[in-house]
Protein backbone atom coordinates (compact mmCIF):
# COMPACT_ATOMS: atom_id res chain seq x y z
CA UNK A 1 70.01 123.18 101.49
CA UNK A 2 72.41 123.45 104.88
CA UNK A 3 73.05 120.28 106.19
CA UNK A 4 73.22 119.38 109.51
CA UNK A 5 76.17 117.90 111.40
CA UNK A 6 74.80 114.26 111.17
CA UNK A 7 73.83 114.20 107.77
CA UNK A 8 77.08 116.27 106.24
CA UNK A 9 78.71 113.31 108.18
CA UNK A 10 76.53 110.79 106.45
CA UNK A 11 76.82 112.46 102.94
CA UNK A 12 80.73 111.84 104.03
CA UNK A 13 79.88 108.26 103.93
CA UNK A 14 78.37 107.68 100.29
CA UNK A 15 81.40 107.45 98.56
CA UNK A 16 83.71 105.92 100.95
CA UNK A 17 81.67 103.57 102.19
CA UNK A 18 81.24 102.37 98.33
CA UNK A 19 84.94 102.11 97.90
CA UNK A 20 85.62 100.06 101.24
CA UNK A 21 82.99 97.71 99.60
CA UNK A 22 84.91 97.87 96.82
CA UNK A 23 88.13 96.89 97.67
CA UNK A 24 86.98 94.40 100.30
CA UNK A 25 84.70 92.45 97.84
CA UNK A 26 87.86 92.89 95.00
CA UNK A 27 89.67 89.30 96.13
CA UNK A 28 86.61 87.28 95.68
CA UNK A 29 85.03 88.67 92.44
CA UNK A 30 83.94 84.84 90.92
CA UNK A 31 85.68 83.50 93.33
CA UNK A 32 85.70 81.48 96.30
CA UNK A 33 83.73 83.89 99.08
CA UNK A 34 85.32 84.38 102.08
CA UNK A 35 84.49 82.09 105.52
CA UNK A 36 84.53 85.31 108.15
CA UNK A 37 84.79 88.87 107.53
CA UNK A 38 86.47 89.69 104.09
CA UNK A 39 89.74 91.13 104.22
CA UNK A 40 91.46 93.78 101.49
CA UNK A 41 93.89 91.01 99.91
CA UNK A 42 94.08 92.89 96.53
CA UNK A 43 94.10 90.61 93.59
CA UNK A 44 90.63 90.09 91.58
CA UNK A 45 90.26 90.11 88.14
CA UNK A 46 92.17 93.57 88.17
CA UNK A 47 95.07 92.58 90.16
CA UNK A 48 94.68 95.43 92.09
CA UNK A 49 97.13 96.14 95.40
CA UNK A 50 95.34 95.32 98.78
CA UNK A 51 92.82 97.90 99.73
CA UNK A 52 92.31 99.04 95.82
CA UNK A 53 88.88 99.59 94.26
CA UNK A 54 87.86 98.83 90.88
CA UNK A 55 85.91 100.21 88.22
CA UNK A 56 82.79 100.24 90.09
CA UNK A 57 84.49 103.19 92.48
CA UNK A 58 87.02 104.36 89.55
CA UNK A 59 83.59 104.97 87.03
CA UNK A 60 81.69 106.65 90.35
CA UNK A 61 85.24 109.06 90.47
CA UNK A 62 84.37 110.07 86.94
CA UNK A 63 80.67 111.14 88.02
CA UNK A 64 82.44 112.72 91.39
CA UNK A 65 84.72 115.00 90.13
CA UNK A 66 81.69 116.48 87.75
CA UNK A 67 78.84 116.38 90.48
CA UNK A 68 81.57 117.42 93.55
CA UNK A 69 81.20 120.99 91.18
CA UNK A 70 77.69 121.53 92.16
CA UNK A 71 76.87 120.68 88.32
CA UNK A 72 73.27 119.29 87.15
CA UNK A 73 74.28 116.07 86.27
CA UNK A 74 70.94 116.55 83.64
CA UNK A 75 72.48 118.90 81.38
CA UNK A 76 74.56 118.24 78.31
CA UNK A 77 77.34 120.24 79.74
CA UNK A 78 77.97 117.56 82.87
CA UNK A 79 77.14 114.77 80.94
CA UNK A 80 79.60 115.26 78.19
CA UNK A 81 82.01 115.69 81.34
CA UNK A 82 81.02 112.68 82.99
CA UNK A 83 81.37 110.67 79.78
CA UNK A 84 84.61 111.99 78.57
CA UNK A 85 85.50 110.81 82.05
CA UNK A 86 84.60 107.09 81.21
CA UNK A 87 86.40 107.26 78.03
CA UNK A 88 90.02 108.63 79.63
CA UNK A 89 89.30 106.12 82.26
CA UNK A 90 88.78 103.86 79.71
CA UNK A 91 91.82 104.90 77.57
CA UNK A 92 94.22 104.24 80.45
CA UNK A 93 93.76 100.46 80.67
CA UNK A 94 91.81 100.02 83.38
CA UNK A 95 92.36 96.05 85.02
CA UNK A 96 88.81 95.18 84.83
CA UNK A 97 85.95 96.69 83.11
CA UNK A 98 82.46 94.75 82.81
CA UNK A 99 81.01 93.15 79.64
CA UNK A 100 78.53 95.92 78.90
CA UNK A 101 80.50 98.91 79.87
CA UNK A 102 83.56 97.51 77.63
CA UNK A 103 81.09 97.28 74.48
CA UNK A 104 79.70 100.42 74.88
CA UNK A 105 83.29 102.39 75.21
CA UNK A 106 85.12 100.50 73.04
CA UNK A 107 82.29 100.83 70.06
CA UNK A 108 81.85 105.12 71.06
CA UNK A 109 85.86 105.38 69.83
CA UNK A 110 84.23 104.91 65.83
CA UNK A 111 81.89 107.42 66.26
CA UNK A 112 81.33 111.13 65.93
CA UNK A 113 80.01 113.86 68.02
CA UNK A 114 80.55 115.15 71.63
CA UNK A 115 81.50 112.68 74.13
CA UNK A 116 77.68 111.82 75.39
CA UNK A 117 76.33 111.55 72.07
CA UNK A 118 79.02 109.01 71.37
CA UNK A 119 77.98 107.23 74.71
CA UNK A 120 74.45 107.71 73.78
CA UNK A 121 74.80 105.94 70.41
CA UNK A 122 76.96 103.22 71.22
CA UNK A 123 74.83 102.17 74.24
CA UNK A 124 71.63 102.26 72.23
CA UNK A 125 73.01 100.36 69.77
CA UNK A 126 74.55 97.63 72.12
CA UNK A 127 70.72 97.54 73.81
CA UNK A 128 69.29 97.15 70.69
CA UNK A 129 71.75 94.24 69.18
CA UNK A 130 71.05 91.99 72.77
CA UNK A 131 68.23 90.70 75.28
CA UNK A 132 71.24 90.83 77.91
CA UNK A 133 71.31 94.91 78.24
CA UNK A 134 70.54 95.65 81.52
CA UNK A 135 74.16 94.80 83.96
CA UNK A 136 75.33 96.03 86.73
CA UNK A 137 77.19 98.69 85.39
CA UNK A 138 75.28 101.85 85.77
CA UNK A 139 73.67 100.70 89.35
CA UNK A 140 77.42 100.19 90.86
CA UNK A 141 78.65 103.84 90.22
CA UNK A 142 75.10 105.58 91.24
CA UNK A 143 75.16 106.08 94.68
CA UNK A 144 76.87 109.50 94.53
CA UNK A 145 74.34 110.63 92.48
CA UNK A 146 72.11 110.15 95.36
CA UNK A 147 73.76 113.28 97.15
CA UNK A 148 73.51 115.82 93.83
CA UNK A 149 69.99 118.05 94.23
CA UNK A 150 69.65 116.19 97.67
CA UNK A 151 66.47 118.19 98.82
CA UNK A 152 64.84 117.54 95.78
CA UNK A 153 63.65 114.01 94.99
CA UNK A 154 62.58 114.51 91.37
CA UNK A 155 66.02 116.07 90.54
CA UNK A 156 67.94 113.13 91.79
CA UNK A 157 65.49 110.89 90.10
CA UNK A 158 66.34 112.52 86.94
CA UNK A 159 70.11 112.44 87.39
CA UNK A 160 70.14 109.10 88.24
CA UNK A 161 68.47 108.29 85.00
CA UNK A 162 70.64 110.58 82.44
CA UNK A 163 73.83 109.45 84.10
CA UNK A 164 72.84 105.49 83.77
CA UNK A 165 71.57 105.90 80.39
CA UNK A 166 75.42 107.23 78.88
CA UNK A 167 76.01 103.20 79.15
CA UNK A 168 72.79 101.29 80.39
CA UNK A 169 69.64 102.47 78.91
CA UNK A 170 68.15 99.52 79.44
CA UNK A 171 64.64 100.48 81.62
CA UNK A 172 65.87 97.85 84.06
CA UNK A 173 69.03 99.19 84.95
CA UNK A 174 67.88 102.71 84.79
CA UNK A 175 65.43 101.88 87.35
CA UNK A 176 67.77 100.19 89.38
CA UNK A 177 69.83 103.24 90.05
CA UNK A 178 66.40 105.81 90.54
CA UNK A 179 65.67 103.57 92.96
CA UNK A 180 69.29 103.13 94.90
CA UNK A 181 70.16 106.11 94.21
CA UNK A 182 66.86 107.68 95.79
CA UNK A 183 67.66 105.25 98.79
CA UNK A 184 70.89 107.02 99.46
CA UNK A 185 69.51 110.42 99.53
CA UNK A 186 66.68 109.33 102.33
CA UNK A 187 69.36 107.81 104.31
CA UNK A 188 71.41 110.96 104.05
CA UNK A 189 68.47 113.15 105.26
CA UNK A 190 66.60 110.61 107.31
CA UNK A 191 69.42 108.09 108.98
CA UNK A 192 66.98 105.44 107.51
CA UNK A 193 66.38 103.03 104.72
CA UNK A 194 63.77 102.67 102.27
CA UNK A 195 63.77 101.53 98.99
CA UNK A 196 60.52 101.06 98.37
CA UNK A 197 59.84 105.31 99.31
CA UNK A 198 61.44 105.67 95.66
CA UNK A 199 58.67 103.71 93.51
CA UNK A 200 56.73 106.58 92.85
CA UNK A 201 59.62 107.70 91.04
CA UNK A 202 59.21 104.76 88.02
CA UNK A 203 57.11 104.63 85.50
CA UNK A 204 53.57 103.46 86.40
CA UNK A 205 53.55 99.91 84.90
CA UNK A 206 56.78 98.93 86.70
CA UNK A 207 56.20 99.59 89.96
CA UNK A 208 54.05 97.06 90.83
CA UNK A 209 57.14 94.72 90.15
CA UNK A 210 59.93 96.20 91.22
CA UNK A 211 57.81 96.33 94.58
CA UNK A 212 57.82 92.66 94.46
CA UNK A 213 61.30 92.49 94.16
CA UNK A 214 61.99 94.51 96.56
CA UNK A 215 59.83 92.55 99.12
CA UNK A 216 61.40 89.34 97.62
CA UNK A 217 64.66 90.46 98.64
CA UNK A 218 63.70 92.31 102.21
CA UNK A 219 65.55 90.09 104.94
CA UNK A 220 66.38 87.13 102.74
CA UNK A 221 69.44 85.22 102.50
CA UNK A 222 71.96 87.45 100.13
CA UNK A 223 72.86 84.27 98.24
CA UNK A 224 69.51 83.40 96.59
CA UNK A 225 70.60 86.71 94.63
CA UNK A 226 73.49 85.09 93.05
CA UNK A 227 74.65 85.11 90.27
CA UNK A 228 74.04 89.14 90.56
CA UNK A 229 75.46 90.30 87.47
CA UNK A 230 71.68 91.13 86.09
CA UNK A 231 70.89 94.99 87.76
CA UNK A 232 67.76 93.12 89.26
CA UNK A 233 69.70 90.61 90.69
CA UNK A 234 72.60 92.84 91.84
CA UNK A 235 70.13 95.25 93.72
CA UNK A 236 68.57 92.40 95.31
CA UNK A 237 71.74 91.16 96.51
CA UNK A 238 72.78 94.49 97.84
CA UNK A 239 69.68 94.69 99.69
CA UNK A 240 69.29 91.52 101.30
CA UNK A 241 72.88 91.66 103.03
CA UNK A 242 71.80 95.17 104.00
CA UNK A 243 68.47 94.07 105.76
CA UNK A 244 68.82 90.47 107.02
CA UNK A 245 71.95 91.75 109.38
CA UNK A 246 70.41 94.84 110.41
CA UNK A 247 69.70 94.03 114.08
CA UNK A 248 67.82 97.50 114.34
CA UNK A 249 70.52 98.72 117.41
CA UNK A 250 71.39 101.50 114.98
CA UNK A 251 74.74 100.92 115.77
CA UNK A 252 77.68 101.24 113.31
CA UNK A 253 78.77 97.51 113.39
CA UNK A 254 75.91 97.10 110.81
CA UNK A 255 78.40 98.13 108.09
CA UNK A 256 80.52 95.25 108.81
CA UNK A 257 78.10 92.23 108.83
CA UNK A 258 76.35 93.80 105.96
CA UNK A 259 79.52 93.91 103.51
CA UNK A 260 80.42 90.46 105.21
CA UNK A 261 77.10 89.53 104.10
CA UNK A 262 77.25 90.92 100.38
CA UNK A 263 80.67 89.28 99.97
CA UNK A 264 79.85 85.91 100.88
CA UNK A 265 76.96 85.71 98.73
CA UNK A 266 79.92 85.23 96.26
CA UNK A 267 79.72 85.90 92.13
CA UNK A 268 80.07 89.71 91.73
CA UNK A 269 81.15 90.61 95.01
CA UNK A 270 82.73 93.39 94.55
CA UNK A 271 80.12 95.33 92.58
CA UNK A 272 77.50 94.04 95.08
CA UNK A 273 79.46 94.99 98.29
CA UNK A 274 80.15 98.39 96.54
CA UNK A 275 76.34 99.30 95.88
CA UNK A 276 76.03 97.96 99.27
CA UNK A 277 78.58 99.88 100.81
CA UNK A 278 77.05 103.40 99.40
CA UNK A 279 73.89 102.80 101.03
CA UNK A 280 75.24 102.28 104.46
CA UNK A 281 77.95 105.13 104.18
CA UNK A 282 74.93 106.90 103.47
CA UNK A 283 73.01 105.95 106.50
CA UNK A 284 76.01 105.61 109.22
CA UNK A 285 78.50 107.91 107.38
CA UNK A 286 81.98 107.97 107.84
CA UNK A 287 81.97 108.23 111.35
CA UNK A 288 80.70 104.75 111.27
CA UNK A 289 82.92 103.00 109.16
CA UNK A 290 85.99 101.48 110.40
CA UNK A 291 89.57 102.92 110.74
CA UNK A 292 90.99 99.76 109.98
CA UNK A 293 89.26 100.05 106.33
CA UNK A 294 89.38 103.44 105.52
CA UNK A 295 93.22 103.92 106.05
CA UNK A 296 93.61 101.28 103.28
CA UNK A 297 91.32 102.22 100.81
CA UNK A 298 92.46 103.81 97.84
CA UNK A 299 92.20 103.95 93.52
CA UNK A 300 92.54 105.74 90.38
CA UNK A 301 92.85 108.34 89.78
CA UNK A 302 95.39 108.60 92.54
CA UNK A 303 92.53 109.30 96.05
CA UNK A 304 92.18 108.04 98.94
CA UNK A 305 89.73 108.05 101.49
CA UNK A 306 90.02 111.79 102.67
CA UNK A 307 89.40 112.91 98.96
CA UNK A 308 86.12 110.67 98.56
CA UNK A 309 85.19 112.27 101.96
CA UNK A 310 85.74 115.38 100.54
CA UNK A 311 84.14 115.30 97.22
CA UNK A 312 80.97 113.61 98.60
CA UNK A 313 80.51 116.76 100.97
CA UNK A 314 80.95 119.17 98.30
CA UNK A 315 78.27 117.19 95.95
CA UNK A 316 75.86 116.90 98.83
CA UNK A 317 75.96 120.96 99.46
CA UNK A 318 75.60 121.93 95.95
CA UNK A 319 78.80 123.94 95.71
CA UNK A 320 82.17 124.25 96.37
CA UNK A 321 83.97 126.98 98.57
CA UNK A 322 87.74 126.98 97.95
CA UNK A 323 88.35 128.63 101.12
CA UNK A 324 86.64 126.24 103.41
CA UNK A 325 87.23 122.69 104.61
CA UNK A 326 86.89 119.82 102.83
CA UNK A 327 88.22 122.31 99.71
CA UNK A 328 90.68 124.27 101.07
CA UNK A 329 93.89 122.97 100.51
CA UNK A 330 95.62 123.91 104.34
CA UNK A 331 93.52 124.23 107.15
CA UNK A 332 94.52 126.91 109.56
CA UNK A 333 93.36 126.87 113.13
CA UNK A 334 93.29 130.20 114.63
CA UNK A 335 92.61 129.60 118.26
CA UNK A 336 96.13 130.28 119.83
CA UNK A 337 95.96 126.95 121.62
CA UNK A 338 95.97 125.28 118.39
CA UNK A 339 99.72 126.98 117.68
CA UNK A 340 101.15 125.65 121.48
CA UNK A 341 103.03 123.20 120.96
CA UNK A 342 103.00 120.32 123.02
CA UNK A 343 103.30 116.98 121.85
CA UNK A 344 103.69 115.26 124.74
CA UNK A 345 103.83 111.03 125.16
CA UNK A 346 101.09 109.48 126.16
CA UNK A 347 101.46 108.53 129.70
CA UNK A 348 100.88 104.81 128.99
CA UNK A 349 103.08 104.56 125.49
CA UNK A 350 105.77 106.74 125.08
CA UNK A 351 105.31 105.53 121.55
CA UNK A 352 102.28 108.26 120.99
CA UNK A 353 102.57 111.86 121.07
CA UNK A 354 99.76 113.69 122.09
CA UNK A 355 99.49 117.01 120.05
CA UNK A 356 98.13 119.93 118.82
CA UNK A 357 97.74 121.77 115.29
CA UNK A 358 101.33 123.35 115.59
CA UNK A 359 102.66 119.77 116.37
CA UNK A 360 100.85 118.52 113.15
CA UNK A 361 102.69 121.80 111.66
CA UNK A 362 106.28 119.49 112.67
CA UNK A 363 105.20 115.57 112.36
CA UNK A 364 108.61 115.56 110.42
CA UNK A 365 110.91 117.35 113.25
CA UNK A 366 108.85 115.23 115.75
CA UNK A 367 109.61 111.97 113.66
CA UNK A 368 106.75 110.20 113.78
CA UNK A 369 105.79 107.42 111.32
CA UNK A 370 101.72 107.98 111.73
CA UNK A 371 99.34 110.43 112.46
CA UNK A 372 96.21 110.26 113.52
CA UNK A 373 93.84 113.71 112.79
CA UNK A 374 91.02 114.43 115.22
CA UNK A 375 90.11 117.06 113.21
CA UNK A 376 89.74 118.64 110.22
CA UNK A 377 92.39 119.01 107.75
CA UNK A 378 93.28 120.62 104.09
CA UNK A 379 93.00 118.55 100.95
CA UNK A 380 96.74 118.83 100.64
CA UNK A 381 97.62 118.48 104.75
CA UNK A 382 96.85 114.41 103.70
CA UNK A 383 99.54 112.69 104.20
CA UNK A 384 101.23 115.04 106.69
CA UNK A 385 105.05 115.35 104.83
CA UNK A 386 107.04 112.44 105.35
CA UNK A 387 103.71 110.09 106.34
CA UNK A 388 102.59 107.10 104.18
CA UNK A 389 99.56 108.00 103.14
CA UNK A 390 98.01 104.49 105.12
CA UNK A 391 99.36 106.36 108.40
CA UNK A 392 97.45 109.40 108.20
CA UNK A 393 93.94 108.58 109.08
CA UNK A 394 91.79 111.41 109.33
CA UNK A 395 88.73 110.75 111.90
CA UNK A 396 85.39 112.27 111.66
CA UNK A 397 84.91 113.77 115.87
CA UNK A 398 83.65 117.42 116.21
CA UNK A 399 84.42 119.30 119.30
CA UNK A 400 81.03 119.98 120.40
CA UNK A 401 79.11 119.20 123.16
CA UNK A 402 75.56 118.81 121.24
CA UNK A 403 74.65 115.49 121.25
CA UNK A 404 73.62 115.07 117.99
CA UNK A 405 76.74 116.33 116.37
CA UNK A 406 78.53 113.11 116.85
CA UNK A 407 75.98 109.80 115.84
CA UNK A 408 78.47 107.50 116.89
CA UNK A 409 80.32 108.90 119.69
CA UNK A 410 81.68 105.72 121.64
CA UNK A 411 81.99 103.21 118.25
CA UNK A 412 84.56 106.40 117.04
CA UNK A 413 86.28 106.91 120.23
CA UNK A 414 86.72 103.01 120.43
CA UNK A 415 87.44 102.85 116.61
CA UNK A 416 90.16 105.34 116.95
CA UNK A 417 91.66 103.73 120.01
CA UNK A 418 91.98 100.25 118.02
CA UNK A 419 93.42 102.26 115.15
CA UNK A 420 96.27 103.29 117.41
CA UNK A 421 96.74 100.22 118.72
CA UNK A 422 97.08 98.65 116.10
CA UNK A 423 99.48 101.54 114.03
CA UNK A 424 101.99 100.78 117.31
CA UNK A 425 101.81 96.88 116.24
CA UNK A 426 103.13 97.50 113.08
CA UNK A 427 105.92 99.40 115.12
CA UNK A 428 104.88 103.15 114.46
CA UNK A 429 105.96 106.05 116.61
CA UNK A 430 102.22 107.68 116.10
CA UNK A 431 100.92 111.66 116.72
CA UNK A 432 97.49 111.98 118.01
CA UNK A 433 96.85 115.38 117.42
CA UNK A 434 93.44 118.02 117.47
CA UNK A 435 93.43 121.98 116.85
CA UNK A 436 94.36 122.86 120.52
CA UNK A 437 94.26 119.19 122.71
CA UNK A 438 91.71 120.19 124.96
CA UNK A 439 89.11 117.95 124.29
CA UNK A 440 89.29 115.16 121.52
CA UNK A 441 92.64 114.24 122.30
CA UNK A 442 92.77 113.93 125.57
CA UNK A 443 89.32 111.94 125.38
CA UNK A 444 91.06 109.44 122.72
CA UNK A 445 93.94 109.43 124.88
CA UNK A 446 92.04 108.12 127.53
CA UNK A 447 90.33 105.39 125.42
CA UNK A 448 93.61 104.33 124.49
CA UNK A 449 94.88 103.71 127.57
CA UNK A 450 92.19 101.04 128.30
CA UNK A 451 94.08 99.49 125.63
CA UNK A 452 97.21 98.98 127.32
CA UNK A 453 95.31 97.41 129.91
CA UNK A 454 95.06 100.50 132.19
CA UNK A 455 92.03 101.49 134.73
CA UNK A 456 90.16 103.64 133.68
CA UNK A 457 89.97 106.26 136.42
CA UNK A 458 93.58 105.82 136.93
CA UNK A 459 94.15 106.88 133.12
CA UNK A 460 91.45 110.09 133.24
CA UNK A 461 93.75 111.24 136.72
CA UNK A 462 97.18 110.87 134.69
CA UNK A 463 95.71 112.54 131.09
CA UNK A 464 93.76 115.13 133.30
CA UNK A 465 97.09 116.58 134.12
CA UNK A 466 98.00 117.45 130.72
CA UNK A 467 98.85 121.21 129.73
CA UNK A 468 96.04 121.61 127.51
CA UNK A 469 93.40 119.24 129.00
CA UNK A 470 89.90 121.08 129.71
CA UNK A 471 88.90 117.86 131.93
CA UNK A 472 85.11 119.21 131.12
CA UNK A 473 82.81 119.27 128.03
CA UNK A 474 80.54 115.90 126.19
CA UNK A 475 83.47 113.84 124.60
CA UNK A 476 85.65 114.34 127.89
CA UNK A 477 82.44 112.88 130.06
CA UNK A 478 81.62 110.41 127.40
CA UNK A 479 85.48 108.70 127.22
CA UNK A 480 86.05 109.09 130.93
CA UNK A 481 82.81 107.32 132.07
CA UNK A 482 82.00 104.74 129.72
């Protein structure tokens, strides 16, 4: 299936928007939750660095680098991937792993076979030993199985259930991810949620149910879900900070009270602000979540937010295409405007350059300390050489004058703007750059300038004037007028 614009940029979202949850929800795993909007302290259980996911994004990473192949996450082939995944993950000391997972893992290293019939075993077992076998586990790493076989409901049902059942074959937990991770894939395709639209996918005599909990959980305080370490619970939890602070704007700022809302329901906040966090990645994608988080965000095995970007896409289209953004490792812009270089300061802050491709090309002979990427770039372009990868933030904004190909035009132009702003805080010489600076940079350029406490028309005169400034086309209009 070809995706559109919108919901390639939503499919973006999945698995970064789980991993901001994530590591925001990380410093107050059974905790204290936080008063106001959580922050990415580090610390938890794993003692992870500030903005650093746990297992619930690390075990997803296993699952993403199989499904990012185009693979059917149903056959044995993937799944013996995907589970020799868990156990390397598992092998390398991971800082926190849950109760049920850790059984399961540690009790497949006695056994024979391949490395999901070792899963299989030990996790039947461990479900058949307890009346405590349905966690968390499996439903915090689904969500990017919402985006394999994404036309195709039945599919997804079905991966959902063989990838939960290599640890939590519990009917309980495997419901819990058919159900979330069907959500996801509606969002993708629709911009909407629905949880309920996947009951059809259960078995008959649960349904009935799982609707009730569902309806039980629809707009209601996320704290009456807490403790949330029960996949019931945790899904409830999820969903109730997801639709009691949905205002129904549509905007972006959603995301935010919505993880706010997950985190201070306290207990497993992490895991709960991560299954949150693929839904509405899913439904606003990464255009709509916020600079501030996603330049932070980062985990084993060595990615960051550009690589979750990337390997969502790829899962979402089915395939792979080494020559082709987000898999080809340099971009190369041909248009000859994109090799002018230019880079020059912004006429409010000497502080930013305002650049093309070719001055992306020499960030180093420039010496910048940030970048800022208005467009596409190559898996290996991140971080531009001599950049920390925190100050090279890549920004979803397509040059096009459609009005559908950007959801979120002004929250991303703003976003952006505030990014800057606050890279030159921290006392970074920063490059704003596009392919040839005709149209997104300039149009951040002039958002920026409202933040130096500039008028607005007198800012759209001064950036007008620049060498490569079309002064014409949607994002132009949109960042000049608003």
């Amino acid at each position: 299936m070809k995706l559109t614009p919108q919901q390639e940029d939503r499919g973006a979202g999945v698995l970064l928007g789980q991993a901001i949850g994530d590591a925001l929800g990380v410093p107050y795993e059974f905790s204290t939750p936080p008063i106001g909007e959580p922050e990415m302290l580090g610390g938890g259980l794993g003692n992870y660095a500030p903005g650093e996911w746990s297992d619930d994004t690390q075990m997803a990473a296993c699952i993403a680098r199989v499904s990012g192949w185009g693979a059917d996450l149903t056959s044995t082939t993937a799944l013996d991937e995907i589970a020799a995944g868990f156990e390397e993950w598992y092998a390398a000391g991971p800082g926190d792993v849950g109760n049920q997972t850790r059984a399961v893992l540690t009790a497949a290293r006695g056994l024979t076979g391949s490395p999901s019939e070792r899963l299989h075993a030990a996790s039947r077992a461990h479900a058949s030993s307890t009346s405590h076998s349905a966690g968390n586990g499996a439903l915090m790493r689904t969500g990017i199985v919402g985006l394999t076989r994404i036309d195709d409901p039945g599919a997804t049902s079905a991966a959902a259930r063989s990838v939960a059942e290599l640890t939590h074959p519990d009917p309980l937990a495997v419901d819990s991810c058919v159900l979330w991770s069907e959500a996801v894939r509606i969002a993708v395709l629709e911009g909407r949620f629905d949880l309920g639209q996947g009951l059809h996918l259960l078995e008959a005599d649960r349904q009935e149910q799982w609707a009730g909990w569902i309806e039980a959980a629809a707009g209601a305080n996320p704290s009456r879900f807490s403790p949330n370490g029960f996949t019931v619970a945790a899904l409830q939890c999820a969903w109730a900070a997801t639709t009691s602070t949905d205002d129904g704007s549509g905007s972006p700022l959603h995301v935010q009270r919505a993880l706010s809302a997950a985190i201070q329901a306290g207990n497993d906040t992490d895991t709960v602000a991560a299954i949150a966090g693929a839904l509405l990645g899913a439904r606003y994608g990464a255009s709509g979540l916020p600079a501030r988080w996603r330049r932070r965000v980062h985990g084993w095995p060595g990615l960051r937010s550009s690589d979750l970007v990337g390997v969502a896409v790829t899962t979402a289209r089915g395939c792979v295409d080494n020559d082709a953004w987000p898999a080809i490792p340099h971009m190369e812009y041909r248009d000859a405007g994109a090799w002018t270089p230019m880079a020059v300061p912004h006429p409010y802050d000497d502080g930013v350059l305002l650049g093309t491709w070719r001055d992306f090309r020499r960030a180093e002979e420039l010496g910048v300390d940030a970048v800022v990427s208005l467009c596409r770039v190559g898996i290996r372009d991140v971080p531009a050489p001599g950049i920390a990868p925190e100050d090279h933030i890549t920004v979803w904004l397509v040059d096009s004058d459609d009005p559908t190909a950007n959801a979120y035009l002004d929250f991303v132009l703003d976003d952006t703007a505030d990014a800057i702003e606050a890279l030159r805080a921290e006392g970074e010489r920063v490059l704003v750059h596009c392919a040839a600076a005709e149209q997104r940079t300039p149009s951040v350029a002039v958002r920026y300038s409202a933040r130096r406490g500039v008028n607005r028309e007198d800012a759209v005169q001064a950036i007008a004037t620049m060498p490569s400034t079309r002064g014409s086309g949607l994002l132009w209009e949109v960042a000049s007028s608003a």
